[in-house]
Protein backbone atom coordinates (compact mmCIF):
# COMPACT_ATOMS: atom_id res chain seq x y z
CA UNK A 1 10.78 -29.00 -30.50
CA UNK A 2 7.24 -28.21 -30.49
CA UNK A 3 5.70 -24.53 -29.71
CA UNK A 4 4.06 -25.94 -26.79
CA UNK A 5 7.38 -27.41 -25.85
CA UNK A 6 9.02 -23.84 -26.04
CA UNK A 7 6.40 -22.18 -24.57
CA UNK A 8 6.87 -24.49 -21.40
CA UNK A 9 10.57 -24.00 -21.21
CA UNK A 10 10.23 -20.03 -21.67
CA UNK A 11 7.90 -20.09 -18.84
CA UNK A 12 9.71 -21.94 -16.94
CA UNK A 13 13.04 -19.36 -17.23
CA UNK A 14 10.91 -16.83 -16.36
CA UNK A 15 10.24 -18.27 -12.99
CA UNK A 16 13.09 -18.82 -12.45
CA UNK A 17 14.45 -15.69 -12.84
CA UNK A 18 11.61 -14.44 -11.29
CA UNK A 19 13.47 -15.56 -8.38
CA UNK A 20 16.86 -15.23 -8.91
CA UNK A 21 17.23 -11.95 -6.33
CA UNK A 22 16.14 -14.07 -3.53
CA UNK A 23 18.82 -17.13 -4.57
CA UNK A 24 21.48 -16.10 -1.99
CA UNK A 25 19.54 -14.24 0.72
CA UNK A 26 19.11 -16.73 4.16
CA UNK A 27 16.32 -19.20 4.56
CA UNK A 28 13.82 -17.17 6.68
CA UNK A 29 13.95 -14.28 3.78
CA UNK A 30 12.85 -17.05 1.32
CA UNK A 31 10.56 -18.65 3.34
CA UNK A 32 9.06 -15.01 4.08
CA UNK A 33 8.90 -14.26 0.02
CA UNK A 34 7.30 -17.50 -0.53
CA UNK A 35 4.69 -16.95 2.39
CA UNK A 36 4.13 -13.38 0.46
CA UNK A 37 4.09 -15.16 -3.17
CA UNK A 38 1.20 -16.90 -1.76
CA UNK A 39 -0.32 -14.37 0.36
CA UNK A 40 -1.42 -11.32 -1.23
CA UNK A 41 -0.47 -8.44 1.29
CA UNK A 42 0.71 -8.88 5.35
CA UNK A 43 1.85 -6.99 7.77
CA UNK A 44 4.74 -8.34 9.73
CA UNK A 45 2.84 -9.94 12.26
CA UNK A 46 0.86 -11.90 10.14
CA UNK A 47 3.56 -13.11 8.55
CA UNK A 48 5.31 -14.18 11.50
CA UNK A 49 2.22 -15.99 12.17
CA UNK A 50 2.01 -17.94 8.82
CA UNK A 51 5.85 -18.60 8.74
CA UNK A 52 5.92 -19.51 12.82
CA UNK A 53 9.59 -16.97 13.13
CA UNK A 54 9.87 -15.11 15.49
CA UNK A 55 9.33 -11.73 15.06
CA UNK A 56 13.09 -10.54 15.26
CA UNK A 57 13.66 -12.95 12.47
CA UNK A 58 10.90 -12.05 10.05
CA UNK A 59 11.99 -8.01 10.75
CA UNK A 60 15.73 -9.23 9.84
CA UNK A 61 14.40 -11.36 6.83
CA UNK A 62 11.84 -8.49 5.58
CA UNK A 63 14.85 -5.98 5.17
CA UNK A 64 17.36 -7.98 3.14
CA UNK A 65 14.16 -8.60 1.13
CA UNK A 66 13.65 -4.78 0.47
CA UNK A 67 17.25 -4.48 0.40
CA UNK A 68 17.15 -6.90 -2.67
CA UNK A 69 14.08 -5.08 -3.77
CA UNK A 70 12.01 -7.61 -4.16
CA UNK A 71 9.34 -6.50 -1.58
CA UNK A 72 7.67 -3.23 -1.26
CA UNK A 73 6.06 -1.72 2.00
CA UNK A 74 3.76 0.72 2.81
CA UNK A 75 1.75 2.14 5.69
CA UNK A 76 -1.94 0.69 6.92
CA UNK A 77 -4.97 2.88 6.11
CA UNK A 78 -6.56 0.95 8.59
CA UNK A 79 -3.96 1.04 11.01
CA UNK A 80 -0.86 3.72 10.51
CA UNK A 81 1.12 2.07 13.22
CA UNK A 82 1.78 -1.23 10.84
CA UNK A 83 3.01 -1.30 7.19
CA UNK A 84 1.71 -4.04 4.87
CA UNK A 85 4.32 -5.79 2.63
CA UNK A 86 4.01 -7.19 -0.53
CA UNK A 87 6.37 -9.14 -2.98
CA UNK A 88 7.06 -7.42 -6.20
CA UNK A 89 8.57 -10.10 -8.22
């Protein structure tokens, strides 16, 4: 096997264990820590826009994702009544 070769298949783990908290949480929590893989930082109506859930669902999906710890929150300086989330794996 070549270095490159290794190199590949190392990175390749790592991504995958990247996600390996999110494995067994539902479909809209994924879908949600995808959204935010691509997405820097949203609040929870912007990601309810980008995933098209329902608002309910992204609250519901946003908490098993904390609960997993795999997303952080924290409040707005622009606007204290929303909190931005962001993944953190």
């Amino acid at each position: 096997m070549s270095t490159s070769e290794a190199l590949a298949g190392s990175e390749s783990e790592a991504k995958a264990d990247r996600w390996e908290p999110v494995r067994d949480l539902p479909p809209s929590a994924k879908l949600v820590a995808k959204v935010l893989d691509y997405e820097d930082t949203l609040t929870q109506s912007q990601i309810a826009e980008e995933t098209l859930l329902p608002a309910r669902t992204v609250r519901y999906a946003l908490t098993r994702l904390e609960d997993a710890g795999v997303v952080s929150s924290r409040f707005s300086f622009s606007d204290a009544r929303k909190r931005l989330y962001r993944l953190t794996v």
